[in-house]
C-alpha atoms as a PDB file:
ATOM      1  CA  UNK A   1     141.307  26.140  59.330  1.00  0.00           C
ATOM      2  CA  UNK A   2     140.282  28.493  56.727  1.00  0.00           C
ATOM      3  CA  UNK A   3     136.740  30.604  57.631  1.00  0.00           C
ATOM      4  CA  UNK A   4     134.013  29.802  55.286  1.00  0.00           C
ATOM      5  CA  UNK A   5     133.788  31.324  51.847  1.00  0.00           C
ATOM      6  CA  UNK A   6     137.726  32.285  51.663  1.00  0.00           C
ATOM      7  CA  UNK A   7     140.052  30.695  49.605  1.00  0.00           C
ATOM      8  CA  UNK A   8     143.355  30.964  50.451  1.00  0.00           C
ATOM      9  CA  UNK A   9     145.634  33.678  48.227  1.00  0.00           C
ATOM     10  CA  UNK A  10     147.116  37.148  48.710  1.00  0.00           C
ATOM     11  CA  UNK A  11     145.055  39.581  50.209  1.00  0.00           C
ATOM     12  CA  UNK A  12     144.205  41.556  46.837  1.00  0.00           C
ATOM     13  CA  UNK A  13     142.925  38.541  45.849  1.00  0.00           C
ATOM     14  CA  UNK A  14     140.461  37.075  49.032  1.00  0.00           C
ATOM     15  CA  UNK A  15     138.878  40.686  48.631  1.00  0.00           C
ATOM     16  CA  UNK A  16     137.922  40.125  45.157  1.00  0.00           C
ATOM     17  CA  UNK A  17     136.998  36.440  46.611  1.00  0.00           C
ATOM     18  CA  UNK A  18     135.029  37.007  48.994  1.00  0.00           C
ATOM     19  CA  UNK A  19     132.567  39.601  47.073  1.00  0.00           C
ATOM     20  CA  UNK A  20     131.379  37.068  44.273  1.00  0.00           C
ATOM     21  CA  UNK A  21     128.803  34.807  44.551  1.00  0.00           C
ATOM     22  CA  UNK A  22     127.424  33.119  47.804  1.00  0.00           C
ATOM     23  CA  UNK A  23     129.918  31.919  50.331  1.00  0.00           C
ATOM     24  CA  UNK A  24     131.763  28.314  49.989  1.00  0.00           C
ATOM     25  CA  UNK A  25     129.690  25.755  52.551  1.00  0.00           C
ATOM     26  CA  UNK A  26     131.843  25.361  55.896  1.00  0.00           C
ATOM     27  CA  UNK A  27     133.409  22.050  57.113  1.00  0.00           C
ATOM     28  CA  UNK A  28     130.806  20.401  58.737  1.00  0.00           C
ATOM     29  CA  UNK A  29     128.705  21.078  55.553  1.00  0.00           C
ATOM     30  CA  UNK A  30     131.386  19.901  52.879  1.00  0.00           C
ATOM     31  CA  UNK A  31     131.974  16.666  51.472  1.00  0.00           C
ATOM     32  CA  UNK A  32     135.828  17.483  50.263  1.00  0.00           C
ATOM     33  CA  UNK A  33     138.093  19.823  52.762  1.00  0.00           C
ATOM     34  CA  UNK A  34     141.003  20.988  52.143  1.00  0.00           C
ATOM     35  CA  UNK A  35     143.005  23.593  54.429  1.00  0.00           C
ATOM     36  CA  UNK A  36     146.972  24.654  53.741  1.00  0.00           C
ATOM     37  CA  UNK A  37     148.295  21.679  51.643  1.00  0.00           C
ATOM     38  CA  UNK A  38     151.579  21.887  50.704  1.00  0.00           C
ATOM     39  CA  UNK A  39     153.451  19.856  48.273  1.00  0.00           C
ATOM     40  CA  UNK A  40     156.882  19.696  47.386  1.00  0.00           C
ATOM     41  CA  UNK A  41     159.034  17.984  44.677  1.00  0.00           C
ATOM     42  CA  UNK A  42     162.815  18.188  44.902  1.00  0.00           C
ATOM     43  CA  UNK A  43     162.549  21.983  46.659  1.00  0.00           C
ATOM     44  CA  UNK A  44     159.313  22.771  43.807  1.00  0.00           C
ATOM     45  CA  UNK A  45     156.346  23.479  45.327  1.00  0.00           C
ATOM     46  CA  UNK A  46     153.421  21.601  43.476  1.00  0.00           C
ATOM     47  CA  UNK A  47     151.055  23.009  45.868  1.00  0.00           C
ATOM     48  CA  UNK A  48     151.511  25.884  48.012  1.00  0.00           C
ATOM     49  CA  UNK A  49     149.372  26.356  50.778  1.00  0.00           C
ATOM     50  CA  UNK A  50     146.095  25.039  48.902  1.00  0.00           C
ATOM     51  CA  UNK A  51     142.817  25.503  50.515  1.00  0.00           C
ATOM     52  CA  UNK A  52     139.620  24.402  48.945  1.00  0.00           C
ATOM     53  CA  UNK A  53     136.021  23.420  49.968  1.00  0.00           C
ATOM     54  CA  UNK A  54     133.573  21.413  47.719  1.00  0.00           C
ATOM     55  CA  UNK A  55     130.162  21.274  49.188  1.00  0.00           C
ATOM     56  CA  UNK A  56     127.809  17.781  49.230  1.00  0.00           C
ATOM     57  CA  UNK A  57     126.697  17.418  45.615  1.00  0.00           C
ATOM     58  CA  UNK A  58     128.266  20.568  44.365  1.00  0.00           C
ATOM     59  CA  UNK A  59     129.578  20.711  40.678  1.00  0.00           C
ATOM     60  CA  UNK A  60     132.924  22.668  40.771  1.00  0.00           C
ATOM     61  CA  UNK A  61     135.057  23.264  37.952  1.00  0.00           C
ATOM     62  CA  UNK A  62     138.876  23.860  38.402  1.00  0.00           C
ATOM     63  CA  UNK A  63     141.384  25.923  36.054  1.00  0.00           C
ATOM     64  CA  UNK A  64     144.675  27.410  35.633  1.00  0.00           C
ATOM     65  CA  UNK A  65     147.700  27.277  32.923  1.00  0.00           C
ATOM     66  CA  UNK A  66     149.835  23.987  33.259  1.00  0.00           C
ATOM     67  CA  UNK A  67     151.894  23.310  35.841  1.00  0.00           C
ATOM     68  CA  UNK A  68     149.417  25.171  38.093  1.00  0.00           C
ATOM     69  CA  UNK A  69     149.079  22.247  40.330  1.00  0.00           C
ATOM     70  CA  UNK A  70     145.584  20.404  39.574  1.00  0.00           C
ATOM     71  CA  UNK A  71     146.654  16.910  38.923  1.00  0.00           C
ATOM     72  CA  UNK A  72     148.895  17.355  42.326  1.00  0.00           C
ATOM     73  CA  UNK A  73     145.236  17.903  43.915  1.00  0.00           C
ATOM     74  CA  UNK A  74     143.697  15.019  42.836  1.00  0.00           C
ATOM     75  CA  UNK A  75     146.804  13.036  43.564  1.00  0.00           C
ATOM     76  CA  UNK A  76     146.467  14.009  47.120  1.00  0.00           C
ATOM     77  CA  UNK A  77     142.624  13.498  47.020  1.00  0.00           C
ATOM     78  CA  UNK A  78     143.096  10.140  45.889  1.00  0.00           C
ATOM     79  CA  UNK A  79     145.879   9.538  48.244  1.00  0.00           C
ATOM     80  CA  UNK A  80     148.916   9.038  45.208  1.00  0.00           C
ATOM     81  CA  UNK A  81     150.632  11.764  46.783  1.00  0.00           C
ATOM     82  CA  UNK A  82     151.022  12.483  50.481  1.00  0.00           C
ATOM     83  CA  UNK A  83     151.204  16.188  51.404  1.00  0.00           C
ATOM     84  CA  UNK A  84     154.161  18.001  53.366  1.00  0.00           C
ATOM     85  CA  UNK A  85     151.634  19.936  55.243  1.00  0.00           C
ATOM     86  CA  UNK A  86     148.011  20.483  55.542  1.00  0.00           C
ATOM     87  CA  UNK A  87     143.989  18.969  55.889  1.00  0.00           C
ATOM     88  CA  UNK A  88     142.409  16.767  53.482  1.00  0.00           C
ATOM     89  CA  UNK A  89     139.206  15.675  54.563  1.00  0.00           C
ATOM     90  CA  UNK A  90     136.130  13.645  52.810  1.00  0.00           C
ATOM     91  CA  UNK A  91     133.211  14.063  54.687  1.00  0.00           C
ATOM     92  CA  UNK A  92     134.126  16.647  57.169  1.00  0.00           C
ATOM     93  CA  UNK A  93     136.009  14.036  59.691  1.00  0.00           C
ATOM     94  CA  UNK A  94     137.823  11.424  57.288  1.00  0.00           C
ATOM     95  CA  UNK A  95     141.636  12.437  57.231  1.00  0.00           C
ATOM     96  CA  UNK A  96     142.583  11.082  53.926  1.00  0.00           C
ATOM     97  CA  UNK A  97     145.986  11.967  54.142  1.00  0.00           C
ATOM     98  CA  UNK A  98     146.027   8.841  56.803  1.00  0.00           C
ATOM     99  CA  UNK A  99     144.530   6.319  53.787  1.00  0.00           C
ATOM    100  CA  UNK A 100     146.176   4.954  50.883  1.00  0.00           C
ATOM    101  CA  UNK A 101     144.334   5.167  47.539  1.00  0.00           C
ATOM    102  CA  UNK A 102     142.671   1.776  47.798  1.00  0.00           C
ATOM    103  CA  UNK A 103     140.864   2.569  50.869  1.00  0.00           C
ATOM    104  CA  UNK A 104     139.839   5.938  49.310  1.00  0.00           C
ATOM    105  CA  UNK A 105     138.231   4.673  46.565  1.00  0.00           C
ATOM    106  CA  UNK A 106     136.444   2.167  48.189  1.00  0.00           C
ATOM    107  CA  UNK A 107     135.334   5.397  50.376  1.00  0.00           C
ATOM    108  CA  UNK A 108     133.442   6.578  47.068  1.00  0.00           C
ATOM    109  CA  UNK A 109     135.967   8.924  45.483  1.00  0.00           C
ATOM    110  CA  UNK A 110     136.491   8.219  41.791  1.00  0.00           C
ATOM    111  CA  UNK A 111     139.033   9.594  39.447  1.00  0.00           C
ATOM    112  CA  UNK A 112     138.623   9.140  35.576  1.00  0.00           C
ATOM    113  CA  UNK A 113     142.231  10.408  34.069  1.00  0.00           C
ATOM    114  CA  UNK A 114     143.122  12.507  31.134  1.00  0.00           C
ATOM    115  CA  UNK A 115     143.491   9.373  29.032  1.00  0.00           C
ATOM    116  CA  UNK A 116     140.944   6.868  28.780  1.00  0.00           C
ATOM    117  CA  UNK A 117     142.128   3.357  31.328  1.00  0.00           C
ATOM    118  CA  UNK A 118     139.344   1.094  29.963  1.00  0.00           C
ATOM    119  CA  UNK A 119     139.433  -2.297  29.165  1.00  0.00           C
ATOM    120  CA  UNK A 120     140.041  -2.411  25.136  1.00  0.00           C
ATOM    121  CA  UNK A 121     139.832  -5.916  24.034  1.00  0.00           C
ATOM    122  CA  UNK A 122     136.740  -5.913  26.283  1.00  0.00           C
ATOM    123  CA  UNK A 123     133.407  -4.962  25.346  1.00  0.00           C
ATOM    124  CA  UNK A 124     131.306  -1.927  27.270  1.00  0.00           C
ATOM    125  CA  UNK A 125     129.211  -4.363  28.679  1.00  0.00           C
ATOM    126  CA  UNK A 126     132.419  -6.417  30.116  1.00  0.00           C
ATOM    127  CA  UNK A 127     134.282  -2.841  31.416  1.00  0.00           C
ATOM    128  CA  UNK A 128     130.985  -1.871  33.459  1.00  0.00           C
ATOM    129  CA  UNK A 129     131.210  -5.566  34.822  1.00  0.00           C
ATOM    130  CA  UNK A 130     134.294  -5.561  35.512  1.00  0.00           C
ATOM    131  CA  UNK A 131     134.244  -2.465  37.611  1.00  0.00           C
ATOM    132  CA  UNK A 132     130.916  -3.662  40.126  1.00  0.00           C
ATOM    133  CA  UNK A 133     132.136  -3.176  43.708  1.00  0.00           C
ATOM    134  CA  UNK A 134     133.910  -6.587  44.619  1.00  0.00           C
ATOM    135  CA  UNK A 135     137.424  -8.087  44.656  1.00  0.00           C
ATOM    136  CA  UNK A 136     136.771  -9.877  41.453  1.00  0.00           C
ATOM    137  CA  UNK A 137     139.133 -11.550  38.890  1.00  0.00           C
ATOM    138  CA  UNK A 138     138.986 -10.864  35.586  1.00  0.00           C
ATOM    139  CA  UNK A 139     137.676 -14.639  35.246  1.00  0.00           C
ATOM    140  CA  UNK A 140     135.399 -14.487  37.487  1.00  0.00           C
ATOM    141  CA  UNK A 141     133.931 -11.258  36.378  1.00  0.00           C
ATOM    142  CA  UNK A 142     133.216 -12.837  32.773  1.00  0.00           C
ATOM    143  CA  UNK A 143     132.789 -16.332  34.075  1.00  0.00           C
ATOM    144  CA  UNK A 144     130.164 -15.888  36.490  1.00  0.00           C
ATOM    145  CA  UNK A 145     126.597 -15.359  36.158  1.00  0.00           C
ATOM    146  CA  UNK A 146     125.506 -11.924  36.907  1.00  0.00           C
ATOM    147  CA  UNK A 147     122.131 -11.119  39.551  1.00  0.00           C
ATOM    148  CA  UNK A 148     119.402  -9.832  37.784  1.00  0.00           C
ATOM    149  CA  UNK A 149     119.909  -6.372  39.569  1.00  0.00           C
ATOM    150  CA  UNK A 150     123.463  -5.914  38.699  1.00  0.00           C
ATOM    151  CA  UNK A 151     122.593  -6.689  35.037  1.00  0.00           C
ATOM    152  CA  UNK A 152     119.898  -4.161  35.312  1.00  0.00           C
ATOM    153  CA  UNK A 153     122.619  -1.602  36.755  1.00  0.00           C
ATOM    154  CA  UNK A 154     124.547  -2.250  33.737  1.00  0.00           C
ATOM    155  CA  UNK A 155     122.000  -1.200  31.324  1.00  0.00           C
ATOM    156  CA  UNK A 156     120.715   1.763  33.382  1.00  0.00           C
ATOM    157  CA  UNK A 157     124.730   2.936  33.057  1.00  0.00           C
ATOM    158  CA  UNK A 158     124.883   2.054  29.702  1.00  0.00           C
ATOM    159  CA  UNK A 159     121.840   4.621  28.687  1.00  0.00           C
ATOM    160  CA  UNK A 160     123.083   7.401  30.898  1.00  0.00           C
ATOM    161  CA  UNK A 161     126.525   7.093  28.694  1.00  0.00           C
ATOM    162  CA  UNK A 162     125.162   7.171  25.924  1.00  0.00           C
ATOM    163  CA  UNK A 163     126.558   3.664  25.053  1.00  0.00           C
ATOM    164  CA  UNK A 164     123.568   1.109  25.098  1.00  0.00           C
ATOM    165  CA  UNK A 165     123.383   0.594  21.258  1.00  0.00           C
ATOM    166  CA  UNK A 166     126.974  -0.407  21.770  1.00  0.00           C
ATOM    167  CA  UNK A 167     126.994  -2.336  24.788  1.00  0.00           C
ATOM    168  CA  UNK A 168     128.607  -5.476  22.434  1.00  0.00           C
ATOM    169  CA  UNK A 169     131.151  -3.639  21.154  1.00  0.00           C
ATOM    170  CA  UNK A 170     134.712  -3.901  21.803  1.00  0.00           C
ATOM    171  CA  UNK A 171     136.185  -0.712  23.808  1.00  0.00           C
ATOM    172  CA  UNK A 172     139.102  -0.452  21.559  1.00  0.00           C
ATOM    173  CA  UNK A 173     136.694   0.061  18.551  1.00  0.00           C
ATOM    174  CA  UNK A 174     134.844   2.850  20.341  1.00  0.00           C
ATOM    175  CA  UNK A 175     135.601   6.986  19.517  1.00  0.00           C
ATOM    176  CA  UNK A 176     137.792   8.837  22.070  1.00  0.00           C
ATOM    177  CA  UNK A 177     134.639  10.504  23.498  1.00  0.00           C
ATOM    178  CA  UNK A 178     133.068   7.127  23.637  1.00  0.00           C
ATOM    179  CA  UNK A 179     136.246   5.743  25.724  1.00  0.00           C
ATOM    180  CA  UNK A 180     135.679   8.483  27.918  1.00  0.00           C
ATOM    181  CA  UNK A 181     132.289   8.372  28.605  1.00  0.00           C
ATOM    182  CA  UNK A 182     132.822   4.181  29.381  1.00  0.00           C
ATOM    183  CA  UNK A 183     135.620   5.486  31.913  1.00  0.00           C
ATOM    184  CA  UNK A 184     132.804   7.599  33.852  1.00  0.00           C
ATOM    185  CA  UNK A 185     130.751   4.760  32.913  1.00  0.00           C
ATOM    186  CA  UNK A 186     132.875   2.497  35.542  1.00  0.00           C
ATOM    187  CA  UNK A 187     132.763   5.358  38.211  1.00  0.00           C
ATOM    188  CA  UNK A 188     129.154   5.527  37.999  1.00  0.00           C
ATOM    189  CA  UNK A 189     128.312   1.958  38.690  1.00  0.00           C
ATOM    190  CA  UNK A 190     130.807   1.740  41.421  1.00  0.00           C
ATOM    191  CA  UNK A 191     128.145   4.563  42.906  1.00  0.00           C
ATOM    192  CA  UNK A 192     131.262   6.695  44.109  1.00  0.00           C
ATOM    193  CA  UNK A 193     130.012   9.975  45.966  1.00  0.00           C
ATOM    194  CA  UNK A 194     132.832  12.273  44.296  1.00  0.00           C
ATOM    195  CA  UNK A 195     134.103  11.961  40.508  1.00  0.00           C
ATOM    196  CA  UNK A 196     137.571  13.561  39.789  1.00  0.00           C
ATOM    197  CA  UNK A 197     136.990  14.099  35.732  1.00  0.00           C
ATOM    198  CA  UNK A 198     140.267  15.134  34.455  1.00  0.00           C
ATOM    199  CA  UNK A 199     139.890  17.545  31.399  1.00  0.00           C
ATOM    200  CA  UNK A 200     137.318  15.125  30.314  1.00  0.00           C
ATOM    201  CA  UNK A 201     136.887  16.744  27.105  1.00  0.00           C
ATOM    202  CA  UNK A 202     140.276  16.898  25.924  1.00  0.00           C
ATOM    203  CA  UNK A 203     140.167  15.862  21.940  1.00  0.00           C
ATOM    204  CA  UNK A 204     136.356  15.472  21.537  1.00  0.00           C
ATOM    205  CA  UNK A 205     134.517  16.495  18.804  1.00  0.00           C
ATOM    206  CA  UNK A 206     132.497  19.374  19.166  1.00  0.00           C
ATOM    207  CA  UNK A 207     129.355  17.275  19.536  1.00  0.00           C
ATOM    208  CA  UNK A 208     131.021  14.802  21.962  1.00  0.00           C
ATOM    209  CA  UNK A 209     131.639  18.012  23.785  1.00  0.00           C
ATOM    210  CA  UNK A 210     128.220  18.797  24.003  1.00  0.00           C
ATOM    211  CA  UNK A 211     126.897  15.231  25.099  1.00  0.00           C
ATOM    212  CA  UNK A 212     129.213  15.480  27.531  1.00  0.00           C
ATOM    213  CA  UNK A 213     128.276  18.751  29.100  1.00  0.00           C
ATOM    214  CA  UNK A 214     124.735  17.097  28.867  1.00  0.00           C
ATOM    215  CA  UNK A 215     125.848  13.995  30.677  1.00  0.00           C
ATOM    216  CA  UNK A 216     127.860  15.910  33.508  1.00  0.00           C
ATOM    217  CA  UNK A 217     124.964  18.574  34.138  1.00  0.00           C
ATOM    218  CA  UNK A 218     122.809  15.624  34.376  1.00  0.00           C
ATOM    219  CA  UNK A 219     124.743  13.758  37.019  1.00  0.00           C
ATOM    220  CA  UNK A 220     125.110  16.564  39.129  1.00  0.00           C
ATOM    221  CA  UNK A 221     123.093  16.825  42.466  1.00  0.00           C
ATOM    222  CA  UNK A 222     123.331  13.238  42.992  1.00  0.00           C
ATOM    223  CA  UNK A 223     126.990  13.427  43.438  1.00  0.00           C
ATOM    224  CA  UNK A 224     129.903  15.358  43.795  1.00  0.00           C
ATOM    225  CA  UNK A 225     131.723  16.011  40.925  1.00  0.00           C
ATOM    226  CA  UNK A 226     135.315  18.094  40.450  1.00  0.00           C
ATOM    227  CA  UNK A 227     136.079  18.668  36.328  1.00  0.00           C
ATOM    228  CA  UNK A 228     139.691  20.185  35.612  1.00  0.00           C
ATOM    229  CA  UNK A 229     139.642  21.242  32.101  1.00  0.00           C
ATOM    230  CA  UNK A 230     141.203  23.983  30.238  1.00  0.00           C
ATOM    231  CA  UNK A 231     138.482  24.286  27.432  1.00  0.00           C
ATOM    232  CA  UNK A 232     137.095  27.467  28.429  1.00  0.00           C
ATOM    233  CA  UNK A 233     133.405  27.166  26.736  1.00  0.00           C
ATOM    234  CA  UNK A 234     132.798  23.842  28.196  1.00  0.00           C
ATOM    235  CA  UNK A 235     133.098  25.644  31.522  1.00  0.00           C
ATOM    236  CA  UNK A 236     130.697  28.178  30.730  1.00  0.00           C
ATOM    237  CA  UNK A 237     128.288  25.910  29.580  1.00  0.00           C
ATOM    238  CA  UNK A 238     128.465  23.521  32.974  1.00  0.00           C
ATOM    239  CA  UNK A 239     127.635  27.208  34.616  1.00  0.00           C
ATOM    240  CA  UNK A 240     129.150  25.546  38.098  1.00  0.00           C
ATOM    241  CA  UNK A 241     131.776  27.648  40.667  1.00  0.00           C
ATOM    242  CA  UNK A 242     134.978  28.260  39.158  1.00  0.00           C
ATOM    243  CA  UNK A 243     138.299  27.784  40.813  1.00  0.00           C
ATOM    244  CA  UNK A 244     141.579  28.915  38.976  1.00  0.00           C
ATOM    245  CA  UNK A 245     144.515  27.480  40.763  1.00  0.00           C
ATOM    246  CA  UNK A 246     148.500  28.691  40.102  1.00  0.00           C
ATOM    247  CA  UNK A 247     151.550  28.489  41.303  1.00  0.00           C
ATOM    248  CA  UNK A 248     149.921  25.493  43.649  1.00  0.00           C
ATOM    249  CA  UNK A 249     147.487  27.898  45.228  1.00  0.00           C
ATOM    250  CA  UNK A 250     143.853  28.959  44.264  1.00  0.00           C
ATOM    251  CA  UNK A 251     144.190  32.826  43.016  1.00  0.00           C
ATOM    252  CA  UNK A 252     140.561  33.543  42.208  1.00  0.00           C
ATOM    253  CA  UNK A 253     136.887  31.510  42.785  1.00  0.00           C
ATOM    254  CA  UNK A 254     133.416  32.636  41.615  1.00  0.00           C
ATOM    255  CA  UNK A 255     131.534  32.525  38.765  1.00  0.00           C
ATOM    256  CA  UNK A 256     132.865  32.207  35.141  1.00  0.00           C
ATOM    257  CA  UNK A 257     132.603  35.861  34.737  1.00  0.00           C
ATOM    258  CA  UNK A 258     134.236  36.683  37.639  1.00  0.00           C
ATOM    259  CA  UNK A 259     137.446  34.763  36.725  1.00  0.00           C
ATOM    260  CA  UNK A 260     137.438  35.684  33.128  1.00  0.00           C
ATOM    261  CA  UNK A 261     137.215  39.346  34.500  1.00  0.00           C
ATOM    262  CA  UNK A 262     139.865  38.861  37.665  1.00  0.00           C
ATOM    263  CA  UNK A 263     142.832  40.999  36.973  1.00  0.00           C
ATOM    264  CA  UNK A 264     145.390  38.263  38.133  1.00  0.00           C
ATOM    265  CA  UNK A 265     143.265  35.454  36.225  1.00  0.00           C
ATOM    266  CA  UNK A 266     144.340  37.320  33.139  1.00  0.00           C
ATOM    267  CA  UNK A 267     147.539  38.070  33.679  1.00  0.00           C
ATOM    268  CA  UNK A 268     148.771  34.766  34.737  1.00  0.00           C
ATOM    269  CA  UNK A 269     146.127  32.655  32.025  1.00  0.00           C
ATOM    270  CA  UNK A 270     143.779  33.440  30.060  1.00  0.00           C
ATOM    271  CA  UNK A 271     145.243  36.491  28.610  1.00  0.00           C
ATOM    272  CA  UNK A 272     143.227  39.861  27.227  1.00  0.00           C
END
């Protein structure tokens, strides 16, 4: 296992590591583990010796130029993609490389893709219904009479997304940022423990942008949440730990400053 507060690179780049910022939480205090996963594709290595650790209610941002290997992460997180080689545990003692994706999720880790997967012929009232904990038909979702406290849920998610004026509204009438912001929507009511948000930014509006900075920073401490996005200001602004994966393996971790300023960082990304 890797010691706590290293992430796994060359040595140049654990030295730099290791001197920014306080020290990643160890196993027994993380929610998300992972130690030396490898992935491979037809001889490519998608991940390559990949060790992370997200601590209980941490924010944690993730970067890197494409191809780098973060949507092979959260395809072995969510148990898509079963790794050649290494730990992946939830919780300190949950091998998720043993579970298939529908036992993950109903573990309480939630993934909201690049592109909005939301109901569009529904309203945003029917999505959040339809996504309440419960093997539920679409029929009986719309067809059945909903408790007082689940209807309650629905309007408390509604507010925190910034959709409650448009609860009535068909999802395939709402703005791209909207869609989005419905697709966390139907993470949050499922109260999921970890939210995978997969560059959930990508084609917003400057002001969506900022609402949804607003709405992530405000979720955060109550659960765990993991952003990949490439839109370099947006990470500033959420202020969390930074870590910049390529080549499948996690080059550099700290603070924004410290990976805008990380030699290798640079070279291999962001450019001078």
């Amino acid at each position: 296992m890797i010691a706590a507060g290293l992430v796994q690179a060359s040595a140049p780049d654990v030295a730099e590591v290791r001197s920014d910022a306080p020290s990643n939480p160890s196993v027994a205090d993380s929610i998300l583990y992972l130690d030396g996963v490898t992935v491979t594709f037809d001889g490519f290595r998608a991940l390559n010796n990949l060790s992370l650790v997200v601590g209980r209610g941490e924010l944690r941002t993730i970067i890197g130029p494409n191809g780098a290997g973060k949507t092979t992460m959260m395809d072995v997180i969510t148990g898509k993609t079963k790794p050649d080689s290494g730990e992946v545990l939830f919780g300190s003692d949950i091998d998720l490389t043993q579970l298939d994706e529908t036992a993950i999720a109903n573990l309480g880790i939630g993934r909201k893709f690049q592109k909005p997967t939301v109901f569009e012929k529904l309203t945003a009232s029917e999505n959040l219904e339809l996504a309440i904990k419960g093997k539920r038909s679409v029929w009986r979702t719309l067809f059945t009479a909903l408790r007082s406290d689940q209807r309650d849920r629905i309007t408390e998610v509604l507010d925190l997304i910034g959709l409650a004026a448009r609860r009535k509204e068909v999802a395939g009438s709402l703005s791209h940022g909207q869609k989005q912001w419905l697709e966390i929507g139907m993470l949050l009511i499922q109260d999921q423990q970890i939210l995978l948000l997969d560059e959930p930014v990508a084609g917003m509006t400057d002001r969506e942008t900022r609402q949804t900075t607003d709405l992530i920073l405000g979720l955060a401490g109550s659960r765990t949440l993991v952003v990949v996005e490439h839109d370099m200001e947006f990470v500033r602004n959420l202020g969390a730990r930074v870590t910049v994966l390529h080549e499948g393996a996690a080059i550099a971790e700290g603070s924004v400053d410290h990976v805008q300023n990380h030699p290798r960082v640079i070279e291999v990304y962001l450019g001078r």
